[in-house]
C-alpha atoms as a PDB file:
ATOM      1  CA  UNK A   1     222.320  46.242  87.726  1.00  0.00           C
ATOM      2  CA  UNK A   2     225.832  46.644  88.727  1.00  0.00           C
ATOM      3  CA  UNK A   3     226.026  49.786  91.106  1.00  0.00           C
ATOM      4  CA  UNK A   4     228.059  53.132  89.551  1.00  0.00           C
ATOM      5  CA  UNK A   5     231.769  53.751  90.045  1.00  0.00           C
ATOM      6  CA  UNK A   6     231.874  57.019  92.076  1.00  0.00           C
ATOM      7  CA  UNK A   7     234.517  58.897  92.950  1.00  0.00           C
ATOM      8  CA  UNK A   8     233.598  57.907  96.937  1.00  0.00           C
ATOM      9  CA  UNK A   9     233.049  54.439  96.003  1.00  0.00           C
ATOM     10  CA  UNK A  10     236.718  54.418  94.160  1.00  0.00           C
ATOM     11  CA  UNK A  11     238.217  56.256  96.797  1.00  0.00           C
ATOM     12  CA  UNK A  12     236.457  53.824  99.590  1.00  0.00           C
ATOM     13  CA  UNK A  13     237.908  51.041  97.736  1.00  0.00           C
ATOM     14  CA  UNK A  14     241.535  52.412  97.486  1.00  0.00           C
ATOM     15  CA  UNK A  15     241.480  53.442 100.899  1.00  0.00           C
ATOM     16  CA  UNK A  16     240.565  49.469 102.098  1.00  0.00           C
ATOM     17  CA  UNK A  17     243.042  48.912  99.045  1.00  0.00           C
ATOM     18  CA  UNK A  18     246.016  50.752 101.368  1.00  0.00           C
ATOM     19  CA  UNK A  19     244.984  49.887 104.618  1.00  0.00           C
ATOM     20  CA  UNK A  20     244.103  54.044 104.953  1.00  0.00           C
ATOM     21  CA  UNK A  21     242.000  55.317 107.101  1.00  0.00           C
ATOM     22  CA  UNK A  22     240.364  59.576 106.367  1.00  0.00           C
ATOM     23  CA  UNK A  23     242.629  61.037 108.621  1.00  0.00           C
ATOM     24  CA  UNK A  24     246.002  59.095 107.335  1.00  0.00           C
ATOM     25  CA  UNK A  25     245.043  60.224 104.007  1.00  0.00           C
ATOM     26  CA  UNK A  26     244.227  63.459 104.831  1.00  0.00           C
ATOM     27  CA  UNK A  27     247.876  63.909 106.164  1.00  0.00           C
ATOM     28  CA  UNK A  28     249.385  62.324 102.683  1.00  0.00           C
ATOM     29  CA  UNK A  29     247.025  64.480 100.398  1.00  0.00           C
ATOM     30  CA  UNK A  30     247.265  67.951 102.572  1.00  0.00           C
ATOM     31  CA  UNK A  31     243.790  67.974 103.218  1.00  0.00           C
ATOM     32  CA  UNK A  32     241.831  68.349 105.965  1.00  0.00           C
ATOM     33  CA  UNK A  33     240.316  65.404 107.740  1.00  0.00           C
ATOM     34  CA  UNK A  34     236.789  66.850 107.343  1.00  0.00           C
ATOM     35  CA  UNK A  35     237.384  67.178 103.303  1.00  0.00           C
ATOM     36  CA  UNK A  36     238.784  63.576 102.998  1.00  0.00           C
ATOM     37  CA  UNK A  37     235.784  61.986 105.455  1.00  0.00           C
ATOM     38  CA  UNK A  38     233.579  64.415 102.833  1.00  0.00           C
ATOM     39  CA  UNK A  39     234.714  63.014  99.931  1.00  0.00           C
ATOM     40  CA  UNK A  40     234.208  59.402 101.150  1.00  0.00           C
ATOM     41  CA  UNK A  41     230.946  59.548 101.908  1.00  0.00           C
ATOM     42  CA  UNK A  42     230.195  60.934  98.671  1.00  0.00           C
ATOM     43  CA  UNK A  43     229.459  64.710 100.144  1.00  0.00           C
ATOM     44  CA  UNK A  44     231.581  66.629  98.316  1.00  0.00           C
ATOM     45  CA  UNK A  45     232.552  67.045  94.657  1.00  0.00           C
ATOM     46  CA  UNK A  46     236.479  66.076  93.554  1.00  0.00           C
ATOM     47  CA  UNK A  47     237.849  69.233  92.664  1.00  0.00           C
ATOM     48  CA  UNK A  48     240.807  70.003  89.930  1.00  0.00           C
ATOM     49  CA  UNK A  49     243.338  70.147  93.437  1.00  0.00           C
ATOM     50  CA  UNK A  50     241.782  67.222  94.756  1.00  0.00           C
ATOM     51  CA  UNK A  51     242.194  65.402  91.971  1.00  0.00           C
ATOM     52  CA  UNK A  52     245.791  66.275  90.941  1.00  0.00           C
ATOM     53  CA  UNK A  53     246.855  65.433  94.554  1.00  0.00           C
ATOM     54  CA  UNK A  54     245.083  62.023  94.613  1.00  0.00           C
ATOM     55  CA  UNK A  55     246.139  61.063  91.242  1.00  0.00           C
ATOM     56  CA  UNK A  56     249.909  61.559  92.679  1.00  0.00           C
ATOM     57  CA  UNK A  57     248.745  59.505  95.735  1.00  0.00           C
ATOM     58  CA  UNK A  58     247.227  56.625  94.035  1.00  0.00           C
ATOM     59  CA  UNK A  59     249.264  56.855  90.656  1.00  0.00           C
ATOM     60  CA  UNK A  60     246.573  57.404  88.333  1.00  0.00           C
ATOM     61  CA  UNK A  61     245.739  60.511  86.047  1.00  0.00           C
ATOM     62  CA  UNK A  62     243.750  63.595  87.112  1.00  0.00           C
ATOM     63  CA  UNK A  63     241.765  62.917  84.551  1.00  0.00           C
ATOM     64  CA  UNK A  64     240.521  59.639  85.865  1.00  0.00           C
ATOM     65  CA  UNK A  65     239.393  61.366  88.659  1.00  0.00           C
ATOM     66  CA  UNK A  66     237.978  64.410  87.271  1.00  0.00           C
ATOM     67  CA  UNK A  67     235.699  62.103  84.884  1.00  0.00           C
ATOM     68  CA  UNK A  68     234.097  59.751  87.382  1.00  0.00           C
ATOM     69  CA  UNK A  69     233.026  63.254  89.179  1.00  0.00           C
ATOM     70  CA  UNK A  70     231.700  64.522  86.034  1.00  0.00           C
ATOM     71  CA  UNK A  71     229.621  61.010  85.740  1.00  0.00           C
ATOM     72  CA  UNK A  72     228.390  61.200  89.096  1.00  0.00           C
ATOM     73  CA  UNK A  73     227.254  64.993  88.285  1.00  0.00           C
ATOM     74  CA  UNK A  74     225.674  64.059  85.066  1.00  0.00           C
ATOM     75  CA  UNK A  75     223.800  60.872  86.430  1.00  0.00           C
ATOM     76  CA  UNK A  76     223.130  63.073  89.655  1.00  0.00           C
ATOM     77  CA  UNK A  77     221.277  65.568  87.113  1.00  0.00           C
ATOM     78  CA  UNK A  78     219.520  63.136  85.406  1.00  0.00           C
ATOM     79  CA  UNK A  79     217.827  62.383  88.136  1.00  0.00           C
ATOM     80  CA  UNK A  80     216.300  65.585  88.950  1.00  0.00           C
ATOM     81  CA  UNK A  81     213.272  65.530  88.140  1.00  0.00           C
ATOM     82  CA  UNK A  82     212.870  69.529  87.702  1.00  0.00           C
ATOM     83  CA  UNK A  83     215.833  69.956  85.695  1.00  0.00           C
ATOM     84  CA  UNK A  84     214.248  67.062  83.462  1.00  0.00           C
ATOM     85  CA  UNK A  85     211.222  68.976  83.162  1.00  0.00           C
ATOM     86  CA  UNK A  86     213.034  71.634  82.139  1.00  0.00           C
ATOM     87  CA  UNK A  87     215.409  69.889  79.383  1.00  0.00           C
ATOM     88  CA  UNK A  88     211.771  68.735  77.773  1.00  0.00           C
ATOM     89  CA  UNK A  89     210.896  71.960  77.287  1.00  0.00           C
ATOM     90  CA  UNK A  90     214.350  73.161  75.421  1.00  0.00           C
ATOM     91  CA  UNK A  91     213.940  72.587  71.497  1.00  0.00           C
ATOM     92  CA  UNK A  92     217.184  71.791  69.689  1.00  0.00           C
ATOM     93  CA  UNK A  93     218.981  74.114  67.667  1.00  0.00           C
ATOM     94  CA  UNK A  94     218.325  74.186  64.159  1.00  0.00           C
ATOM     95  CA  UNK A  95     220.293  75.513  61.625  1.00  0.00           C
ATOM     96  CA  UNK A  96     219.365  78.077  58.525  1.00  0.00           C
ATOM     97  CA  UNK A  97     219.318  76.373  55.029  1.00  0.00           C
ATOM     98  CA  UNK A  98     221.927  77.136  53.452  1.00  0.00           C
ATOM     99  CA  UNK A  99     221.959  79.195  50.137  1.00  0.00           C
ATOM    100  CA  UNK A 100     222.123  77.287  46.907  1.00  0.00           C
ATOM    101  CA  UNK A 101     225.138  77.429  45.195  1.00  0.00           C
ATOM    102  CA  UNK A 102     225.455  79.020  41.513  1.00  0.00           C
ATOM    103  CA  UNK A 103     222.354  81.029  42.340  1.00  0.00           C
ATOM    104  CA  UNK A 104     223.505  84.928  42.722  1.00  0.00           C
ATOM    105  CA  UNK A 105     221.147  87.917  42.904  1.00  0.00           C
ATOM    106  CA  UNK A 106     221.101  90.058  40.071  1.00  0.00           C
ATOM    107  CA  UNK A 107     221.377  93.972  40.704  1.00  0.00           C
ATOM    108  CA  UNK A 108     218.168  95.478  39.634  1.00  0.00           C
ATOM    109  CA  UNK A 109     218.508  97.780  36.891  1.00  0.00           C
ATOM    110  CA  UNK A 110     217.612 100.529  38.971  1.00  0.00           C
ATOM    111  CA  UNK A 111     219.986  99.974  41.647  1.00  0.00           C
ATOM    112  CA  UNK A 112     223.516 100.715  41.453  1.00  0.00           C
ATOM    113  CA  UNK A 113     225.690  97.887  42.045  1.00  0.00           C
ATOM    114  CA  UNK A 114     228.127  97.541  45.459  1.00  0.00           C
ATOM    115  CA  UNK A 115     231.074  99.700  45.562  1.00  0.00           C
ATOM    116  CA  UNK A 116     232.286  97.644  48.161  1.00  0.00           C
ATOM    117  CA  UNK A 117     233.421  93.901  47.044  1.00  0.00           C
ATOM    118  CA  UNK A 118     235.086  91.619  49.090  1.00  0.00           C
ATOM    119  CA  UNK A 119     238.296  92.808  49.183  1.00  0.00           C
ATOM    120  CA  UNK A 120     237.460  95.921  50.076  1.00  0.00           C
ATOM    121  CA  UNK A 121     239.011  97.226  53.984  1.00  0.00           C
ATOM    122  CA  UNK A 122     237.364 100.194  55.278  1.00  0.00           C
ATOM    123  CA  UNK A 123     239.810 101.482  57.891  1.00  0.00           C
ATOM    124  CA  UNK A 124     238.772 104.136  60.703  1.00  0.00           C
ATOM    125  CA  UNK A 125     240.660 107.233  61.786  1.00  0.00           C
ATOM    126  CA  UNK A 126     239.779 108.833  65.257  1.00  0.00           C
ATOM    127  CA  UNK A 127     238.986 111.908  63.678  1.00  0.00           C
ATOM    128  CA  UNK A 128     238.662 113.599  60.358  1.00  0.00           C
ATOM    129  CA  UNK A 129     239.921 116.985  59.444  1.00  0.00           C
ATOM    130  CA  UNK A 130     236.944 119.149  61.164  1.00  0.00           C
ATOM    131  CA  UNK A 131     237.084 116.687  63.875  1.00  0.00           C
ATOM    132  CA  UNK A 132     233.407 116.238  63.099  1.00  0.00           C
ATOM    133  CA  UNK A 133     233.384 112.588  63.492  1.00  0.00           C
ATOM    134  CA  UNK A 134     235.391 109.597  62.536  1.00  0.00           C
ATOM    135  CA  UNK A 135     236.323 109.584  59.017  1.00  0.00           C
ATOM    136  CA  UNK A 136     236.423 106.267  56.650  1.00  0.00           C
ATOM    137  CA  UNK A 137     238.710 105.261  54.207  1.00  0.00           C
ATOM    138  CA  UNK A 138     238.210 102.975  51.582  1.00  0.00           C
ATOM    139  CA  UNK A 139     241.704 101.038  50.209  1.00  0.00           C
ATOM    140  CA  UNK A 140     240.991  98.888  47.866  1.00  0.00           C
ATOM    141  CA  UNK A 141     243.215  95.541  47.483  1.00  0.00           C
END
């Protein structure tokens, strides 16, 4: 099995690439040493800065760099074990059935129907005459 593009292993590689060394690069990207010698041994994440300024370096996109960090995070969660533990445990999301259509509900004889409809905006004024409250008012479209 062919081993995983990660953003070290690409940045390794480009680095042998340019005859670079971490602290060279560190003083074209405006990093610190420590951050670039981080981020080629795989110990630190590429960051939305990072990857901006070593997309300009290397003349690719940021999002080239931004997405083999996000596929290093996601096959870095996949294997935690806890987290898969967890994820088995999760049910998916199901959605409500939907209403048929055609079918509406009758008022029942007793009941009064809606004064409301759809078009119908009920506004709010801060206070009503007696300033006992907020008062609605019903404009009808």
């Amino acid at each position: 099995m062919p081993k995983l593009q990660t953003p070290a292993t690409v940045l390794q590689s480009l680095m042998d690439e340019y005859q670079l060394n971490p602290f060279s690069l560190s003083k074209e990207l405006h990093l610190s040493n420590s951050a670039v010698r981080l981020l080629v041994i795989g110990k630190a994440n590429i960051s939305v800065s990072t990857a901006l300024r070593l997309a300009k370096f290397f003349g690719q996109t940021p999002d080239y760099w931004l997405d083999l960090q996000r596929e290093e995070d996601i096959n870095e969660a996949s294997r935690d074990k806890e987290l898969q533990d967890i994820l088995k445990a999760i049910p998916k999301a199901k959605k409500p059935a939907a209403p048929k259509e055609g079918i509406t509900e009758k008022p029942n004889k007793k009941q009064k129907p809606s004064v409301l409809s759809k078009k119908t905006t009920i506004t709010t004024s801060a206070h009503s005459a007696k300033n006992k409250g907020p008062k609605k008012v019903v404009k009808k479209k």
